[in-house]
PDB file of N, CA and C in Angstrom:
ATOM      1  N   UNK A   1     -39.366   2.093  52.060  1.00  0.00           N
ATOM      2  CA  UNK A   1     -39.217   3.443  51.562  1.00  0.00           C
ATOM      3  C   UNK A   1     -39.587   3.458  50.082  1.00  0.00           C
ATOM      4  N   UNK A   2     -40.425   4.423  49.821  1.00  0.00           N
ATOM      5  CA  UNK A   2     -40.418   4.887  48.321  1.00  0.00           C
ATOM      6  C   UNK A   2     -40.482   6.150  47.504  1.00  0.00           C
ATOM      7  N   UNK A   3     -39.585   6.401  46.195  1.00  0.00           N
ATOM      8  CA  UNK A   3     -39.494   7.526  46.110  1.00  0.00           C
ATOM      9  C   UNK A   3     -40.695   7.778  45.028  1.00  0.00           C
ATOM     10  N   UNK A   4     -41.213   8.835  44.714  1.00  0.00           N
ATOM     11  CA  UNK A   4     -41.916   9.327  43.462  1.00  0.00           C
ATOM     12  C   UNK A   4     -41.464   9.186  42.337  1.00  0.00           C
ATOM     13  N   UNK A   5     -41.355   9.141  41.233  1.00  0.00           N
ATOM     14  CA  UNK A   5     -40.587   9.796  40.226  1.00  0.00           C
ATOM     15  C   UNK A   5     -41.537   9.314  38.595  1.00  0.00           C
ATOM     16  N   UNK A   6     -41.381  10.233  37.745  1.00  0.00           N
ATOM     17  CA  UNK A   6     -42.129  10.838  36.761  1.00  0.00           C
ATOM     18  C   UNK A   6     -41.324  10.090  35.491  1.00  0.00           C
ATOM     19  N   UNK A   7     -41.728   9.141  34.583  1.00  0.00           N
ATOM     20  CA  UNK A   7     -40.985   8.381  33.400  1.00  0.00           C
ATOM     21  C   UNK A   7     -41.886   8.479  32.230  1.00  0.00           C
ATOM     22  N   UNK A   8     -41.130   8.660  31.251  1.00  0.00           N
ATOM     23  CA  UNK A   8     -42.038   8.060  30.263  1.00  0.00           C
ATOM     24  C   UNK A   8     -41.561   6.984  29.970  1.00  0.00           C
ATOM     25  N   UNK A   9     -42.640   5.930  29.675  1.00  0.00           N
ATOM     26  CA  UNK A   9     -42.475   4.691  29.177  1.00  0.00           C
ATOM     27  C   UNK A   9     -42.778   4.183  28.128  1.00  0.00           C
ATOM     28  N   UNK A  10     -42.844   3.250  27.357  1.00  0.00           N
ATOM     29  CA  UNK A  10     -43.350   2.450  25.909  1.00  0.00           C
ATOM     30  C   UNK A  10     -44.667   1.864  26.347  1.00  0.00           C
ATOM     31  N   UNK A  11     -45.915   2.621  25.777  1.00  0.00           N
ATOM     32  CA  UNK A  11     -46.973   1.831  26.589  1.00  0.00           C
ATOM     33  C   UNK A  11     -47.237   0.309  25.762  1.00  0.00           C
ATOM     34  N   UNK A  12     -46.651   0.386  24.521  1.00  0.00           N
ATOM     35  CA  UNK A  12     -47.028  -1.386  24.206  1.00  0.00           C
ATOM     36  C   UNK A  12     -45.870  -2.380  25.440  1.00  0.00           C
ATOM     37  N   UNK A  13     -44.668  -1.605  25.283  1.00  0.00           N
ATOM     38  CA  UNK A  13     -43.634  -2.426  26.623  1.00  0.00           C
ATOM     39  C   UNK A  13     -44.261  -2.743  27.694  1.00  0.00           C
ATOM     40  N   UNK A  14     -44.946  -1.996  28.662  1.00  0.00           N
ATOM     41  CA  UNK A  14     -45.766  -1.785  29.322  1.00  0.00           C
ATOM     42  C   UNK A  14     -46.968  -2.686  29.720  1.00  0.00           C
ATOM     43  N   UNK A  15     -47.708  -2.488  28.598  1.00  0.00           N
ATOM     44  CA  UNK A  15     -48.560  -3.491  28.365  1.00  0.00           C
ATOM     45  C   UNK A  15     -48.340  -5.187  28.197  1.00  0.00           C
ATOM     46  N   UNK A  16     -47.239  -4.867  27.755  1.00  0.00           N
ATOM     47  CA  UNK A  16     -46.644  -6.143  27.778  1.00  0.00           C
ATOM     48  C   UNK A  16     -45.925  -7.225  29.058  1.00  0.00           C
ATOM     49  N   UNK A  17     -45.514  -6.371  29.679  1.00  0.00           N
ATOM     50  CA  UNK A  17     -44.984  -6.279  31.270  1.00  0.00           C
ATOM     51  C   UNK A  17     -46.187  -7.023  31.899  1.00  0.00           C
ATOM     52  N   UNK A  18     -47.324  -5.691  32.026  1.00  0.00           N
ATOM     53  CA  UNK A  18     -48.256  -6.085  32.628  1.00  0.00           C
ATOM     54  C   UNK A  18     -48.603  -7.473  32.469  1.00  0.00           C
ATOM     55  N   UNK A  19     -49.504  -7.703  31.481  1.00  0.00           N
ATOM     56  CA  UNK A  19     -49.737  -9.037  30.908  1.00  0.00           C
ATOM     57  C   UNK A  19     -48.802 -10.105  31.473  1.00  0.00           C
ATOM     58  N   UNK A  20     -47.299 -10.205  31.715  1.00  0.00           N
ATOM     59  CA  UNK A  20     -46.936 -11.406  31.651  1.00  0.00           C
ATOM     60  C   UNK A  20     -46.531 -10.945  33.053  1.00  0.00           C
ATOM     61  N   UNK A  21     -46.372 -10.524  33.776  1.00  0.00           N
ATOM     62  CA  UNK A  21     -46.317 -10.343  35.143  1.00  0.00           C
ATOM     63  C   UNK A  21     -48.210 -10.231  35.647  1.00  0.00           C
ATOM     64  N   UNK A  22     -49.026 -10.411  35.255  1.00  0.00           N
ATOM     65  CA  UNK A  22     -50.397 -10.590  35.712  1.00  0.00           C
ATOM     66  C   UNK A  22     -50.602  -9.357  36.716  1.00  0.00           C
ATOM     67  N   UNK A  23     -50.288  -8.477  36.188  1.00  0.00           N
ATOM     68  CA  UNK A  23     -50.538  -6.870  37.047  1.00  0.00           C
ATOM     69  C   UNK A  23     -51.737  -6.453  36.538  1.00  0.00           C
ATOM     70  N   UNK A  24     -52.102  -5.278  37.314  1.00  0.00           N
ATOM     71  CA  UNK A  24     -53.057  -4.650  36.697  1.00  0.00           C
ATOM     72  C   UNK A  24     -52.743  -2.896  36.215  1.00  0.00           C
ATOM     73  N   UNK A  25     -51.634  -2.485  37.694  1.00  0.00           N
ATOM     74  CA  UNK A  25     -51.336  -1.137  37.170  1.00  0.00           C
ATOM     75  C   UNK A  25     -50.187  -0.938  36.587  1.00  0.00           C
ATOM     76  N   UNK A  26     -49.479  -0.100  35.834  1.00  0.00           N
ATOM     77  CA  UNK A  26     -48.184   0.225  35.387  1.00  0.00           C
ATOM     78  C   UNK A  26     -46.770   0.014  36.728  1.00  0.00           C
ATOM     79  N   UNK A  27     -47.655   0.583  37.597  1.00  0.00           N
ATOM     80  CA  UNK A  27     -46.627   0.596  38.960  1.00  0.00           C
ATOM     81  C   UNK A  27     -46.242  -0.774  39.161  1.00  0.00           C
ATOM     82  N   UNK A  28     -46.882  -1.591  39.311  1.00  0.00           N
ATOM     83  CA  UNK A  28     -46.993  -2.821  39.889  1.00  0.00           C
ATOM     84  C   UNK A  28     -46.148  -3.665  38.393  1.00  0.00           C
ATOM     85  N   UNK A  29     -46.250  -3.183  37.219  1.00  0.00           N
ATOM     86  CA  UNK A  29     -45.260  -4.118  36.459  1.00  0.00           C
ATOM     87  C   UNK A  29     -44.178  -3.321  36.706  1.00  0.00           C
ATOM     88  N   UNK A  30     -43.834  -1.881  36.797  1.00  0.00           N
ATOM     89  CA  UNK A  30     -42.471  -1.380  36.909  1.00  0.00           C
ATOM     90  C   UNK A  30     -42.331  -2.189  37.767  1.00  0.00           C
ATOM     91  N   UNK A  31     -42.318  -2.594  39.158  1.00  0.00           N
ATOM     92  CA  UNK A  31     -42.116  -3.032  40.424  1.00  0.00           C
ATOM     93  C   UNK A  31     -41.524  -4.479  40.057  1.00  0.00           C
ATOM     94  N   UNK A  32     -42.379  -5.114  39.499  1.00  0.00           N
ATOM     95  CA  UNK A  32     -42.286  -6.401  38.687  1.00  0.00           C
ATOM     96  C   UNK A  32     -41.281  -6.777  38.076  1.00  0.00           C
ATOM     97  N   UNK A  33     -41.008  -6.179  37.010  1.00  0.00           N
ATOM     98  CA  UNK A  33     -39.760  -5.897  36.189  1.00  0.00           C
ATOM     99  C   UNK A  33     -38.080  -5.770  36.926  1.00  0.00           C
ATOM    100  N   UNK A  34     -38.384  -4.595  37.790  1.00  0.00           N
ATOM    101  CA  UNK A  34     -37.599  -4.570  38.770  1.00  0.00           C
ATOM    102  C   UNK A  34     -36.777  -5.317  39.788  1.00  0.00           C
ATOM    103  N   UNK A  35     -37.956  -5.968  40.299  1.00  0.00           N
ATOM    104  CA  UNK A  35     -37.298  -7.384  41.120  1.00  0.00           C
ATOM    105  C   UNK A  35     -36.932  -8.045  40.339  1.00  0.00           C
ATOM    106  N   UNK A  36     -37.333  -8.690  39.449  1.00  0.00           N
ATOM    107  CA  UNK A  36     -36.602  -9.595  38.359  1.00  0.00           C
ATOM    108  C   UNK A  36     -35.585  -9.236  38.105  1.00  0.00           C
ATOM    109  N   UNK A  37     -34.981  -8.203  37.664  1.00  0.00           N
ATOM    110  CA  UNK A  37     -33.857  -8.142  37.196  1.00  0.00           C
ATOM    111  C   UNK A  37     -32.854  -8.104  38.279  1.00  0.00           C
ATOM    112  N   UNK A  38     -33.313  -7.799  39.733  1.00  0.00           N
ATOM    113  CA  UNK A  38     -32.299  -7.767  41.178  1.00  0.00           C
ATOM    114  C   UNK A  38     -32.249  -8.922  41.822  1.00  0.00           C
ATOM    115  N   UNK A  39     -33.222  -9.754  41.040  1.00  0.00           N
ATOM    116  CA  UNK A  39     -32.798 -11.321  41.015  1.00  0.00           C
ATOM    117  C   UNK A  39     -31.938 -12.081  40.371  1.00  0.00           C
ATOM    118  N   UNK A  40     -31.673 -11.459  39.499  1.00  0.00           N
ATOM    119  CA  UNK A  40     -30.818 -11.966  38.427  1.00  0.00           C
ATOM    120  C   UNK A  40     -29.291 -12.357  39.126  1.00  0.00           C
ATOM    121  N   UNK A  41     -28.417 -13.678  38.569  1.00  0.00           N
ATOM    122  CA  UNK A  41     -27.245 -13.446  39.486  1.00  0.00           C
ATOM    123  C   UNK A  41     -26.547 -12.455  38.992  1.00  0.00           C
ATOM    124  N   UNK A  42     -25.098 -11.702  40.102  1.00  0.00           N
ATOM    125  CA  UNK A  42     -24.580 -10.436  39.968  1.00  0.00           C
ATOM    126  C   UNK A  42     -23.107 -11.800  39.452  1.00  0.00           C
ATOM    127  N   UNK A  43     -22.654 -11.901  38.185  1.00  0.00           N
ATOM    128  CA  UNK A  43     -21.604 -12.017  38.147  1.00  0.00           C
ATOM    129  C   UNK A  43     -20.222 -10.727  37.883  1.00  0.00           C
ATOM    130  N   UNK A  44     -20.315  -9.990  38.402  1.00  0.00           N
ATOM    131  CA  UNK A  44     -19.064  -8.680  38.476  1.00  0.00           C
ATOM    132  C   UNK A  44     -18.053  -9.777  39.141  1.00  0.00           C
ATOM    133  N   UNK A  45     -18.352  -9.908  40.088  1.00  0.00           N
ATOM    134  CA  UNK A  45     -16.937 -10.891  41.018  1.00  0.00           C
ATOM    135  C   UNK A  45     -16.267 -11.551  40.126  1.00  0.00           C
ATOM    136  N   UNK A  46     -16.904 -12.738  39.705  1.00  0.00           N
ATOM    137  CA  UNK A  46     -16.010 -14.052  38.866  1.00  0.00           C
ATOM    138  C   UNK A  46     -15.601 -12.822  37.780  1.00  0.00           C
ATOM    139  N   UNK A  47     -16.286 -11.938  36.772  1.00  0.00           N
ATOM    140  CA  UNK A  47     -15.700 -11.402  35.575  1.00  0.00           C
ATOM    141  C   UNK A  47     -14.423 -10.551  36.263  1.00  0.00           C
ATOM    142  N   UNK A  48     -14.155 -10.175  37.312  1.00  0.00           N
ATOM    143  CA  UNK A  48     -13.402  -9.616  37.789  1.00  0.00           C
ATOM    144  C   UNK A  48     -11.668 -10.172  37.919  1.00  0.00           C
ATOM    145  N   UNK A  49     -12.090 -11.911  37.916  1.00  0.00           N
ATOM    146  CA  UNK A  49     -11.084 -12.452  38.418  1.00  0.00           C
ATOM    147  C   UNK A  49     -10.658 -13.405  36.604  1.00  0.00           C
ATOM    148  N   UNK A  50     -11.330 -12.502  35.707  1.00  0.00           N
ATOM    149  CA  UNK A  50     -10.827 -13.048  34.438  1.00  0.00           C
ATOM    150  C   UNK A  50      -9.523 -12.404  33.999  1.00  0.00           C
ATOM    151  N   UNK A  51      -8.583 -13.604  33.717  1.00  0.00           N
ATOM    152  CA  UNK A  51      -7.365 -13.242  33.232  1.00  0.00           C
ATOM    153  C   UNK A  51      -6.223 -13.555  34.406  1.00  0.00           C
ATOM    154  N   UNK A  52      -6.811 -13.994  35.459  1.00  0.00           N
ATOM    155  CA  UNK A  52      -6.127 -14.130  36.483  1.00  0.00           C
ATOM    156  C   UNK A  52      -6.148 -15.928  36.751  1.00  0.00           C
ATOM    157  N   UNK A  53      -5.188 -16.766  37.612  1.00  0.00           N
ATOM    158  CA  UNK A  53      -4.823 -17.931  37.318  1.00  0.00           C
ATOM    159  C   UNK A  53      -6.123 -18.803  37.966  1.00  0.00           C
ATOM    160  N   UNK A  54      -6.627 -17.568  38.448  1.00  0.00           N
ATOM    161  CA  UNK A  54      -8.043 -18.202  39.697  1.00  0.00           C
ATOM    162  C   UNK A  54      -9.020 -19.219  38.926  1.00  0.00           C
ATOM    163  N   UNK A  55      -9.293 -18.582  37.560  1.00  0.00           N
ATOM    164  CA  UNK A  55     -10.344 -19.526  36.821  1.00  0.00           C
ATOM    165  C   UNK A  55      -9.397 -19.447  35.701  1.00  0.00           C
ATOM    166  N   UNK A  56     -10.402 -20.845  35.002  1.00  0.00           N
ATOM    167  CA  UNK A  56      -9.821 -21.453  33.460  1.00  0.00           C
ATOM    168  C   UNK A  56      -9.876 -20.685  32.312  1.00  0.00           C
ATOM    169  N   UNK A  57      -9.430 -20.598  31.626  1.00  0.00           N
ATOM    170  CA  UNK A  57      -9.337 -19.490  30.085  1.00  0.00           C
ATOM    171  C   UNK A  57     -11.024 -19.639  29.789  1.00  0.00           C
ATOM    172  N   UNK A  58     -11.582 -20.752  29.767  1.00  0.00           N
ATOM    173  CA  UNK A  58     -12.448 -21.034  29.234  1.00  0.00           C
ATOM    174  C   UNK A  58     -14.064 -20.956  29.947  1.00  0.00           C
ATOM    175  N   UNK A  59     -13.389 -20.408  31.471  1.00  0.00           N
ATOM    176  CA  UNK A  59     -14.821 -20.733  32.400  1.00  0.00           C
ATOM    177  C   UNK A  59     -16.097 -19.757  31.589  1.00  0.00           C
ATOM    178  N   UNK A  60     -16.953 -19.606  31.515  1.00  0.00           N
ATOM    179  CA  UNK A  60     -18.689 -19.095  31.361  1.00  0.00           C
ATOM    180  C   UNK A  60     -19.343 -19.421  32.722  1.00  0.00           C
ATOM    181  N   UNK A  61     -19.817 -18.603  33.069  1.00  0.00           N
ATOM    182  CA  UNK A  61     -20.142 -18.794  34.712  1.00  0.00           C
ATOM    183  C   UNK A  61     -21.952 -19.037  34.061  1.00  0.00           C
ATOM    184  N   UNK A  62     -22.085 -17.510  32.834  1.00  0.00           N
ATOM    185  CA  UNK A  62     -23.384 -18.082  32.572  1.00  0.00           C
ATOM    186  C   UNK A  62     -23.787 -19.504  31.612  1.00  0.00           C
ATOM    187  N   UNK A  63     -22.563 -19.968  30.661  1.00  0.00           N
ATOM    188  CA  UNK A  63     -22.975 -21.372  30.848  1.00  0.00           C
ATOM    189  C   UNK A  63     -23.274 -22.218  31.668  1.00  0.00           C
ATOM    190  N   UNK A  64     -22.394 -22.002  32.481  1.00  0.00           N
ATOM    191  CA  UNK A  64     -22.830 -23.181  34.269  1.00  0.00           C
ATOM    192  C   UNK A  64     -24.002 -23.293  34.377  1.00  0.00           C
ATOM    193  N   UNK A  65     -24.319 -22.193  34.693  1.00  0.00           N
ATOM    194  CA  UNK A  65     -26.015 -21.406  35.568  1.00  0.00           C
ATOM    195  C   UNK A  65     -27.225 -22.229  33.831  1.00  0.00           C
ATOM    196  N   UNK A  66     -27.273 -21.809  32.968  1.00  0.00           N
ATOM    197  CA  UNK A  66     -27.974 -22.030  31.988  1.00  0.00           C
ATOM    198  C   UNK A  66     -27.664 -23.311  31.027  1.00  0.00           C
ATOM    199  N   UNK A  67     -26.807 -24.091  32.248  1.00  0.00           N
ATOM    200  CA  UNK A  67     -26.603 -25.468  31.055  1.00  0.00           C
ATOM    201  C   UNK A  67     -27.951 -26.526  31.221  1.00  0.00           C
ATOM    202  N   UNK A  68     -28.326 -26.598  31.901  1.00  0.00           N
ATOM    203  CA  UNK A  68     -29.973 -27.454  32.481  1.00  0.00           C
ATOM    204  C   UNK A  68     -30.688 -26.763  31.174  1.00  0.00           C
ATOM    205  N   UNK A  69     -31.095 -25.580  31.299  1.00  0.00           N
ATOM    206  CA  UNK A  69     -31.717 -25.140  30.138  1.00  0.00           C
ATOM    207  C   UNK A  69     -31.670 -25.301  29.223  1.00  0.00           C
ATOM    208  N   UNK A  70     -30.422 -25.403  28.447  1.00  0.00           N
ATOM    209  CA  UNK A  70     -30.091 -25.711  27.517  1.00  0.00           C
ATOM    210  C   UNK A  70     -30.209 -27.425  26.661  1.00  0.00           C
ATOM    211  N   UNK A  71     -30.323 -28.105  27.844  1.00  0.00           N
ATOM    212  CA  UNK A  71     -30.505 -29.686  27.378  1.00  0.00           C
ATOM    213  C   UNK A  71     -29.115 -30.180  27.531  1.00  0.00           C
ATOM    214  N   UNK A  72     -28.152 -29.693  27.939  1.00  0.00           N
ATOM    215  CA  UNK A  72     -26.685 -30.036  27.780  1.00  0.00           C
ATOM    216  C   UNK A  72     -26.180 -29.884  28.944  1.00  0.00           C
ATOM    217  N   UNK A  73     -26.555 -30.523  29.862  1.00  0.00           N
ATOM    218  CA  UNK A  73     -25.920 -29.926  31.005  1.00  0.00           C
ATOM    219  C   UNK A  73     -24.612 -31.020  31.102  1.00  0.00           C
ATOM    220  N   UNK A  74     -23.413 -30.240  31.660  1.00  0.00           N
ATOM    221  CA  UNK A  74     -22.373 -30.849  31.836  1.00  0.00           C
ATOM    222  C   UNK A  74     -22.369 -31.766  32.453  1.00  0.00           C
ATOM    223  N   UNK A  75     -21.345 -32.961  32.922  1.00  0.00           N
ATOM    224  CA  UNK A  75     -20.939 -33.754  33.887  1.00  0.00           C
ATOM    225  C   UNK A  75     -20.954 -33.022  35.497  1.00  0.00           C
ATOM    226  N   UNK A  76     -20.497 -32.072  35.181  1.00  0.00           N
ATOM    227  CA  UNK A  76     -20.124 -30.995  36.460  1.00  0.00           C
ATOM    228  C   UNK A  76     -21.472 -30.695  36.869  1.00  0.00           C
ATOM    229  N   UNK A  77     -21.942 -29.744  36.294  1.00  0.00           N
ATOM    230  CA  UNK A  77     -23.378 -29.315  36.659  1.00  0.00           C
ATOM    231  C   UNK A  77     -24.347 -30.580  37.004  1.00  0.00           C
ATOM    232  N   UNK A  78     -24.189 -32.117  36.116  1.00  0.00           N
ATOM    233  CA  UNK A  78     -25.404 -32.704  36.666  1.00  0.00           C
ATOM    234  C   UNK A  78     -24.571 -33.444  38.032  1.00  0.00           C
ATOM    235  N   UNK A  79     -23.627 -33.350  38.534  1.00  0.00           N
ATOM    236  CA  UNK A  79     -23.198 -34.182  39.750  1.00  0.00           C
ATOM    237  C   UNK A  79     -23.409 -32.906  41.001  1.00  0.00           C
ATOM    238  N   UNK A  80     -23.041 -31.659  40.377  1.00  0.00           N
ATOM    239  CA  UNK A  80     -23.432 -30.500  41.698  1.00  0.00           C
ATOM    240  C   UNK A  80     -25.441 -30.367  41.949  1.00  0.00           C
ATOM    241  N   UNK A  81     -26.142 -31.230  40.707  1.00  0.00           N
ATOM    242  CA  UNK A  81     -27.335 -31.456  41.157  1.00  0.00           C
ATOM    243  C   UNK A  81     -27.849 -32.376  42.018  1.00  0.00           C
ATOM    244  N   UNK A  82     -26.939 -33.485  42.236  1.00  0.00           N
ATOM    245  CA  UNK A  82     -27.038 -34.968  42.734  1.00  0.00           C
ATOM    246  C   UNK A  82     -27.658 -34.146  44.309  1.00  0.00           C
ATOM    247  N   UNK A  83     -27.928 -34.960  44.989  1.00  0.00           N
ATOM    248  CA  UNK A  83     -28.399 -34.979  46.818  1.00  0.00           C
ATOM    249  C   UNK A  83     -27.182 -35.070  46.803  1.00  0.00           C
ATOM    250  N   UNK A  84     -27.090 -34.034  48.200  1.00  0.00           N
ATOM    251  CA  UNK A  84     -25.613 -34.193  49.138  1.00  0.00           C
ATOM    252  C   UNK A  84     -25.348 -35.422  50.022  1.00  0.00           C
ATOM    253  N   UNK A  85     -24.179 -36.636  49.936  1.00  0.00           N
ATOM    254  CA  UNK A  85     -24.657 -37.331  50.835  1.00  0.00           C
ATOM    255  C   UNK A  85     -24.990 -37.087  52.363  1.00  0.00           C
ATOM    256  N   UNK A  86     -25.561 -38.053  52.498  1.00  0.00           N
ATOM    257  CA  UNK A  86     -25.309 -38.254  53.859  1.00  0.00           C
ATOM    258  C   UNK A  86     -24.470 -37.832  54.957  1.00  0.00           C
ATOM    259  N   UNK A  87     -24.734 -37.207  55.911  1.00  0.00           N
ATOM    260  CA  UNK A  87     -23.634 -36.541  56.810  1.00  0.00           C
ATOM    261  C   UNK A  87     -22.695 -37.944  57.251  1.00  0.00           C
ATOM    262  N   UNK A  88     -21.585 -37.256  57.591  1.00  0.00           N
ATOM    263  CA  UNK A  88     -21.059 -38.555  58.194  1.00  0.00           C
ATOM    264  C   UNK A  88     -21.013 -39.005  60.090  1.00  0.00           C
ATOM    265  N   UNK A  89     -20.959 -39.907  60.042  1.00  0.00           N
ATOM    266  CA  UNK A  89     -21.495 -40.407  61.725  1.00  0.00           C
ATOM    267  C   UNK A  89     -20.488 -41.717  61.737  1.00  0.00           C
ATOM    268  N   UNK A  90     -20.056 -41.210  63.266  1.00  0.00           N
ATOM    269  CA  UNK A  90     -18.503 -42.227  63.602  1.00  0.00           C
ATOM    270  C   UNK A  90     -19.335 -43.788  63.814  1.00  0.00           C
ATOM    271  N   UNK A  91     -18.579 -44.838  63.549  1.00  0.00           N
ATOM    272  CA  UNK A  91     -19.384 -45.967  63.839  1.00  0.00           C
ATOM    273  C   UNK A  91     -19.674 -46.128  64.766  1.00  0.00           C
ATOM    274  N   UNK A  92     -20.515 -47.170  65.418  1.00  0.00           N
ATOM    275  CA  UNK A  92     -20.548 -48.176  66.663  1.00  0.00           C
ATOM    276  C   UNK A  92     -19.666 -48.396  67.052  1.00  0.00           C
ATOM    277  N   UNK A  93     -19.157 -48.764  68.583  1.00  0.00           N
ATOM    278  CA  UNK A  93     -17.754 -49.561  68.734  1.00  0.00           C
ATOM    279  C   UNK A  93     -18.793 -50.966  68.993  1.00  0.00           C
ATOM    280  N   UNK A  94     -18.221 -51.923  68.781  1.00  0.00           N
ATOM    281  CA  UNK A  94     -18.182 -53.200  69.068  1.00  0.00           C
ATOM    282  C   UNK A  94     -18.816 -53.476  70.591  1.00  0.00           C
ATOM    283  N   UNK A  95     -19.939 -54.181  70.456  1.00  0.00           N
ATOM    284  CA  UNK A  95     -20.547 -54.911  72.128  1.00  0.00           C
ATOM    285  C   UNK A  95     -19.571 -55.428  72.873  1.00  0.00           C
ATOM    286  N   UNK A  96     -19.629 -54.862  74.025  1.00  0.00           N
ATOM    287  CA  UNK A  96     -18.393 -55.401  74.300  1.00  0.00           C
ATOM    288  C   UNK A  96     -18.873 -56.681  75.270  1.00  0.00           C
ATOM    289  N   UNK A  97     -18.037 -57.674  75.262  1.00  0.00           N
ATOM    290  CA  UNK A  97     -18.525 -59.271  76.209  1.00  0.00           C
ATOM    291  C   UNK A  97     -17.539 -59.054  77.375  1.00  0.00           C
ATOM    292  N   UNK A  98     -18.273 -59.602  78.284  1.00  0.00           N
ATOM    293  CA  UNK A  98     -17.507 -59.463  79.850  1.00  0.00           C
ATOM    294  C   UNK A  98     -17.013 -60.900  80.189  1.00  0.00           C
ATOM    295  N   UNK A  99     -15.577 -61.519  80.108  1.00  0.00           N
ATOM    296  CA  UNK A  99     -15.617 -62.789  80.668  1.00  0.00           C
ATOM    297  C   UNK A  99     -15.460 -63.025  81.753  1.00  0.00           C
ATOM    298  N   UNK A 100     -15.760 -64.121  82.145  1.00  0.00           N
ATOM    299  CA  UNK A 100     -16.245 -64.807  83.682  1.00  0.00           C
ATOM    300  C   UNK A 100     -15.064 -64.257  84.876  1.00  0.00           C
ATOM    301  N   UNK A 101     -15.300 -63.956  85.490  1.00  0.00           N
ATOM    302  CA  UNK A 101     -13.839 -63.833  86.553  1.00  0.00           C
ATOM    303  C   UNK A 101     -13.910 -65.261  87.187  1.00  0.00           C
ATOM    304  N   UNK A 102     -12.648 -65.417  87.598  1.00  0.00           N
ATOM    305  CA  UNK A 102     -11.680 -66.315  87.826  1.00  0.00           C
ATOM    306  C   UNK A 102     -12.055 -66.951  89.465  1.00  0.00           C
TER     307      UNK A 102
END
């Protein structure tokens, strides 16, 4: 679905859009622009549950997310990067030996 609708915009913004989104029409960087930002993560939830015993005085959800970037990534963040191990799988039982009957 799409609706019409009539904006004025900043044509150097614009231009600028374009360019780094590799568009050619205005539509196509609005469009551009757009998804990007509905990509972005939605933290409302976690800020929601600030002040409450759920998280630490101190949590930053967008530190978490932007500590790699930064060159500093925590202990936390670089072990939630590690490979997940291995699933786990029950052992072998033991070969079993048949002795001689009697």
């Amino acid at each position: 679905m799409s609706t019409r609708t009539n904006i004025v915009l900043d044509d150097e913004l614009v231009a600028q859009a374009m360019a780094r989104a590799g568009v050619r029409t205005k539509k196509a960087a609005v469009e551009a622009a757009l998804r990007a930002y509905v990509r972005q993560p939605d933290y409302s939830g976690l800020l929601a549950l600030e002040g409450s015993d759920v998280l630490a005085d101190d949590y930053d959800p967008a530190t978490l997310f932007n500590a790699d970037a930064q060159g500093w990534a925590s202990d936390a963040v670089a072990r939630a990067a590690e490979p997940a191990p291995p699933p786990y799988t029950a052992p072998t039982p033991p070969a079993t030996t048949h002795k001689p009957r009697r």
